[in-house]
N, C-alpha and C. Protein backbone atom coordinates (compact mmCIF):
# COMPACT_ATOMS: atom_id res chain seq x y z
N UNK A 1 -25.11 1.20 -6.53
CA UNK A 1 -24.86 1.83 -7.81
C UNK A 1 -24.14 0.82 -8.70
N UNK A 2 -24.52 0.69 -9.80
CA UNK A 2 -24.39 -0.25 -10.61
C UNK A 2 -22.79 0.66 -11.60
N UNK A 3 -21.93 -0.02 -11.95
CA UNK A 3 -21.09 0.24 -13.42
C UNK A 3 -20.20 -0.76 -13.34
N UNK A 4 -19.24 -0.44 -14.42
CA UNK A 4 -18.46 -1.61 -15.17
C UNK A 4 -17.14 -0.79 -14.62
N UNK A 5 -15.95 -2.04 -14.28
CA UNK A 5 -14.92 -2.26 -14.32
C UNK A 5 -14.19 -3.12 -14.63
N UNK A 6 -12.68 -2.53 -15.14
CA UNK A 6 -12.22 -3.70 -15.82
C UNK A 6 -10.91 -4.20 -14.79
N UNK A 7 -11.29 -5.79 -14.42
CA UNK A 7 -9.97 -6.05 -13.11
C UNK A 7 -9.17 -7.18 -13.38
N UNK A 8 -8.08 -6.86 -13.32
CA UNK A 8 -7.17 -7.81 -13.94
C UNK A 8 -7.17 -9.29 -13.50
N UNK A 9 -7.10 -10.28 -14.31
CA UNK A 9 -7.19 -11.80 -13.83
C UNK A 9 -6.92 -11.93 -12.33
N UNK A 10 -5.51 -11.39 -12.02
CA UNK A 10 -5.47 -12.28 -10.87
C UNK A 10 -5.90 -11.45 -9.65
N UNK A 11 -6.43 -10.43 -9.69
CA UNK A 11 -7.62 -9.14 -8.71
C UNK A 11 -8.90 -10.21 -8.83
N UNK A 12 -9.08 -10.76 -10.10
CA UNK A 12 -10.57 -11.23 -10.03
C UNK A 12 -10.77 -12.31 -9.14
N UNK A 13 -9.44 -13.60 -9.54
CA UNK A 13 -9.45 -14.76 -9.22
C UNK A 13 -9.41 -14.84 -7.79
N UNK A 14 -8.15 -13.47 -6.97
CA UNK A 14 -8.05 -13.55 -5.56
C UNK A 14 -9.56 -13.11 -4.87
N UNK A 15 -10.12 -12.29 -5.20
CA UNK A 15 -11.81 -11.45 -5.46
C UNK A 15 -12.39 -13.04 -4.88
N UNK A 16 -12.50 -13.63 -5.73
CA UNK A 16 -13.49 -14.98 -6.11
C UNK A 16 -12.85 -15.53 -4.98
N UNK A 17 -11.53 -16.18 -4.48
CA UNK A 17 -11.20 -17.04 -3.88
C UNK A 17 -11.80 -16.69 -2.17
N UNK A 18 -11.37 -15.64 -2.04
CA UNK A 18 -11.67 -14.80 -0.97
C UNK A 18 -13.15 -14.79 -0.70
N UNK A 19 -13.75 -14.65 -1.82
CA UNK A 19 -15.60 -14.76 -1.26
C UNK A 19 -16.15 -15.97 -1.18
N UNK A 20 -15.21 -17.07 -1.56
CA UNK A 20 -15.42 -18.48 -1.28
C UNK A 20 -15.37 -18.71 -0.25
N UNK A 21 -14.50 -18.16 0.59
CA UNK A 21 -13.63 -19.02 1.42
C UNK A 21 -14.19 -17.98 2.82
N UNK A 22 -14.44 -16.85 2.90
CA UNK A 22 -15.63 -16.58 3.55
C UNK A 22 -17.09 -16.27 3.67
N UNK A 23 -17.01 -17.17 2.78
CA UNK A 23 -18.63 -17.50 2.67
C UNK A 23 -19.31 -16.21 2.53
N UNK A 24 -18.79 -14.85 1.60
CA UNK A 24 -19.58 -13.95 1.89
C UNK A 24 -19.69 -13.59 -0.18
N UNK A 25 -20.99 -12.49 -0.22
CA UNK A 25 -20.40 -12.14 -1.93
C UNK A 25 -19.13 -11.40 -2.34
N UNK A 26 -19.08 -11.63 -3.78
CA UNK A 26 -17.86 -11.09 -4.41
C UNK A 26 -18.18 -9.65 -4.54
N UNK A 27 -19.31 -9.19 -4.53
CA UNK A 27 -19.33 -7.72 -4.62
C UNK A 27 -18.90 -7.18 -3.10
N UNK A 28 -19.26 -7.57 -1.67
CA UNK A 28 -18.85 -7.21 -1.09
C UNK A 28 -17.62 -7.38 -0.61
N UNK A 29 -16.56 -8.49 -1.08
CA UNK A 29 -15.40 -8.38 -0.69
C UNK A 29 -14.38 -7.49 -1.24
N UNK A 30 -15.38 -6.95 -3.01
CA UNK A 30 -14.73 -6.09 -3.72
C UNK A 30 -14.71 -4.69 -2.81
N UNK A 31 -16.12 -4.28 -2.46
CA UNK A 31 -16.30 -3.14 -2.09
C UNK A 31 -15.47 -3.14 -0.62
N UNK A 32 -15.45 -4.05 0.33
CA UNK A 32 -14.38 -3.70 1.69
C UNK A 32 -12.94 -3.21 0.86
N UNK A 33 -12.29 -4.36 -0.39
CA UNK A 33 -11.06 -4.05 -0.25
C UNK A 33 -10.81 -3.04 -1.39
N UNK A 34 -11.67 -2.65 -1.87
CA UNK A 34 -11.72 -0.80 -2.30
C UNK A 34 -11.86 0.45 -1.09
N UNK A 35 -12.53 0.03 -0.10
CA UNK A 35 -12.36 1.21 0.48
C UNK A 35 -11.45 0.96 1.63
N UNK A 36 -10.88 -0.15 1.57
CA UNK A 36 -9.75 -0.26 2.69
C UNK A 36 -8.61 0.40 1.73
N UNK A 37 -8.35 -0.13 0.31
CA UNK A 37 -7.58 0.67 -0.31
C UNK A 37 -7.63 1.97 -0.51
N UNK A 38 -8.26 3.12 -0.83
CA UNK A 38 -8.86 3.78 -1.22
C UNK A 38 -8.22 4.66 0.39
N UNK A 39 -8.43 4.21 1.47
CA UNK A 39 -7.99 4.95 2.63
C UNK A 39 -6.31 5.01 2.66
N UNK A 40 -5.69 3.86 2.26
CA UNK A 40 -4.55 3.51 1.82
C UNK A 40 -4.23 4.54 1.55
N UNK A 41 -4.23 4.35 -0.25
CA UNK A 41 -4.04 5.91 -0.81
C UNK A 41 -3.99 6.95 -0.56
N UNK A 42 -5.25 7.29 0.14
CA UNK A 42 -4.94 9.18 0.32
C UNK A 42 -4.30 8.79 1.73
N UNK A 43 -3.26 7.90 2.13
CA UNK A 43 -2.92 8.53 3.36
C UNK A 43 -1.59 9.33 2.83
N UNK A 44 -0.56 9.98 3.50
CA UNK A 44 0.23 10.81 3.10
C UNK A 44 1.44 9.51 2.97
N UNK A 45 2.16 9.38 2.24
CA UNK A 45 3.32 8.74 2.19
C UNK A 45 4.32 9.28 3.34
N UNK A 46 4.89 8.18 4.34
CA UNK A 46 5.92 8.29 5.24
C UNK A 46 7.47 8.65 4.15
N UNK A 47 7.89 9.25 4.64
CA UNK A 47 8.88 10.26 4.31
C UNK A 47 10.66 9.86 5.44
N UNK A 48 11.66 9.62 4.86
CA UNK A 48 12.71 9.38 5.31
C UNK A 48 12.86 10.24 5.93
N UNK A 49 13.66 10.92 6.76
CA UNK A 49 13.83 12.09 7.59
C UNK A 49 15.38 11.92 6.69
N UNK A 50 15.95 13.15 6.43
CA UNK A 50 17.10 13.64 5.64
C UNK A 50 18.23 14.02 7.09
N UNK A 51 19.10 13.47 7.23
CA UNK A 51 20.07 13.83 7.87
C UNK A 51 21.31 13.46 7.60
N UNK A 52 21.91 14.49 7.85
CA UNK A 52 23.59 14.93 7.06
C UNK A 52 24.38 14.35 9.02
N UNK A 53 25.56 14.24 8.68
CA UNK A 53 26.76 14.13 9.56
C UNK A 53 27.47 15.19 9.91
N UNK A 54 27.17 15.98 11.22
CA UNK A 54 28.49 17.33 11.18
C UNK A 54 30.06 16.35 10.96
N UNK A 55 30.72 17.33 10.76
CA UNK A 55 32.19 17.02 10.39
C UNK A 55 32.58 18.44 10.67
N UNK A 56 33.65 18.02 11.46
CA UNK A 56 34.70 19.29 11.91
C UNK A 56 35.43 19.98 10.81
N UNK A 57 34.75 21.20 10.58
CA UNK A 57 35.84 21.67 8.98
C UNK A 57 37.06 22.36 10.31
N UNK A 58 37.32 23.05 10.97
CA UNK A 58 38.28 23.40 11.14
C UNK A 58 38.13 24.96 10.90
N UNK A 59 38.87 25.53 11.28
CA UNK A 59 39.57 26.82 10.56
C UNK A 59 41.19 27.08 10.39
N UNK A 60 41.21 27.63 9.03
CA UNK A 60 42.72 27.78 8.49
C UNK A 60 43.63 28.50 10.16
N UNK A 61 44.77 28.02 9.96
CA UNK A 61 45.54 29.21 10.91
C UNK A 61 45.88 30.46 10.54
N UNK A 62 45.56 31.46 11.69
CA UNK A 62 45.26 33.12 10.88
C UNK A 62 44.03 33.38 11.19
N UNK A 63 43.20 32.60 10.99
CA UNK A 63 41.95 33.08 10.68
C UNK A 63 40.93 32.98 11.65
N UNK A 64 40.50 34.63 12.36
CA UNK A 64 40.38 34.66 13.66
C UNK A 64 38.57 35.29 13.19
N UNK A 65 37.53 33.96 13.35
CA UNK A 65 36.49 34.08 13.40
C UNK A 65 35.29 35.60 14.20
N UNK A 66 36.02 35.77 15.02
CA UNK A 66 35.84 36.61 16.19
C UNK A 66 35.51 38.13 15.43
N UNK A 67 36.29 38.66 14.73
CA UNK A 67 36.62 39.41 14.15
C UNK A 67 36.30 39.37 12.38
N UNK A 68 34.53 39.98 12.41
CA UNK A 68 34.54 40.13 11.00
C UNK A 68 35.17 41.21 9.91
N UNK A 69 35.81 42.14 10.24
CA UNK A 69 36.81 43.36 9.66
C UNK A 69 37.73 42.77 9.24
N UNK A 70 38.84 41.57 10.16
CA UNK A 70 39.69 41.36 9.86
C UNK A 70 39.46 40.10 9.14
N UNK A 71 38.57 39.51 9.22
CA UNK A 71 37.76 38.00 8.38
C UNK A 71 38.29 38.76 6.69
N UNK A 72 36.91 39.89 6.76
CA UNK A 72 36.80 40.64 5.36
C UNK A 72 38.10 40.86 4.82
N UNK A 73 39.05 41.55 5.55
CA UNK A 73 40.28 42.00 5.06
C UNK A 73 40.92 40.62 4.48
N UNK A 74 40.81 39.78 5.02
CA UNK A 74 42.11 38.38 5.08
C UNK A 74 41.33 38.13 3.89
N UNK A 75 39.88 37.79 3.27
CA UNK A 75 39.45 37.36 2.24
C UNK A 75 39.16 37.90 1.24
N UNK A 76 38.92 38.99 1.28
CA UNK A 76 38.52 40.18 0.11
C UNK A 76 39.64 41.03 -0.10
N UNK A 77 40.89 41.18 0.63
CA UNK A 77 41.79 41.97 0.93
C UNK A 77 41.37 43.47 1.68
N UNK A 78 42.28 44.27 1.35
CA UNK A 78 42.03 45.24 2.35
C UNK A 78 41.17 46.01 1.89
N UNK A 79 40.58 46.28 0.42
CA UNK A 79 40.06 47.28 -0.06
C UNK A 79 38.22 47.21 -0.07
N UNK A 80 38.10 46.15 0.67
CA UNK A 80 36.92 45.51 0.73
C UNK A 80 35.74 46.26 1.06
N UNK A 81 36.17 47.19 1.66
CA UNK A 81 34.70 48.38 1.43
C UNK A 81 34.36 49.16 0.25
């Protein structure tokens, strides 16, 4: 299939050097390193994995986890229902 593209100097020049130098045409070294790119692309981008540091918060003194009534009371006060 025949059309026009427009490729920047130094895409063309590396293009050219490359089909010199293995003795093969410039259309086919174009077309390998389009569809080697082209696979490139749609692959999914690798992704950092996000991870945080636990750190010991502690709990205030008084404040008896165990017990959500008395949690509620100590923070909302007593009227908390």
């Amino acid at each position: 299939m025949r059309t026009t593209i427009n490729l920047d100097e130094d895409v063309l020049e590396k293009g050219r050097e490359l089909a010199a130098r293995l003795n093969k045409p410039f259309r086919a070294i174009i077309n390998e390193a389009l569809r080697r790119g082209l696979i490139e692309v749609d692959k999914p981008t690798r992704q950092r994995l996000y991870r945080t540091k636990a750190r010991p918060l502690g709990v205030r003194p008084g404040i008896n986890l165990d017990n959500i009534h008395e949690l509620l009371a100590q923070v909302e006060g007593e009227d908390h229902r």
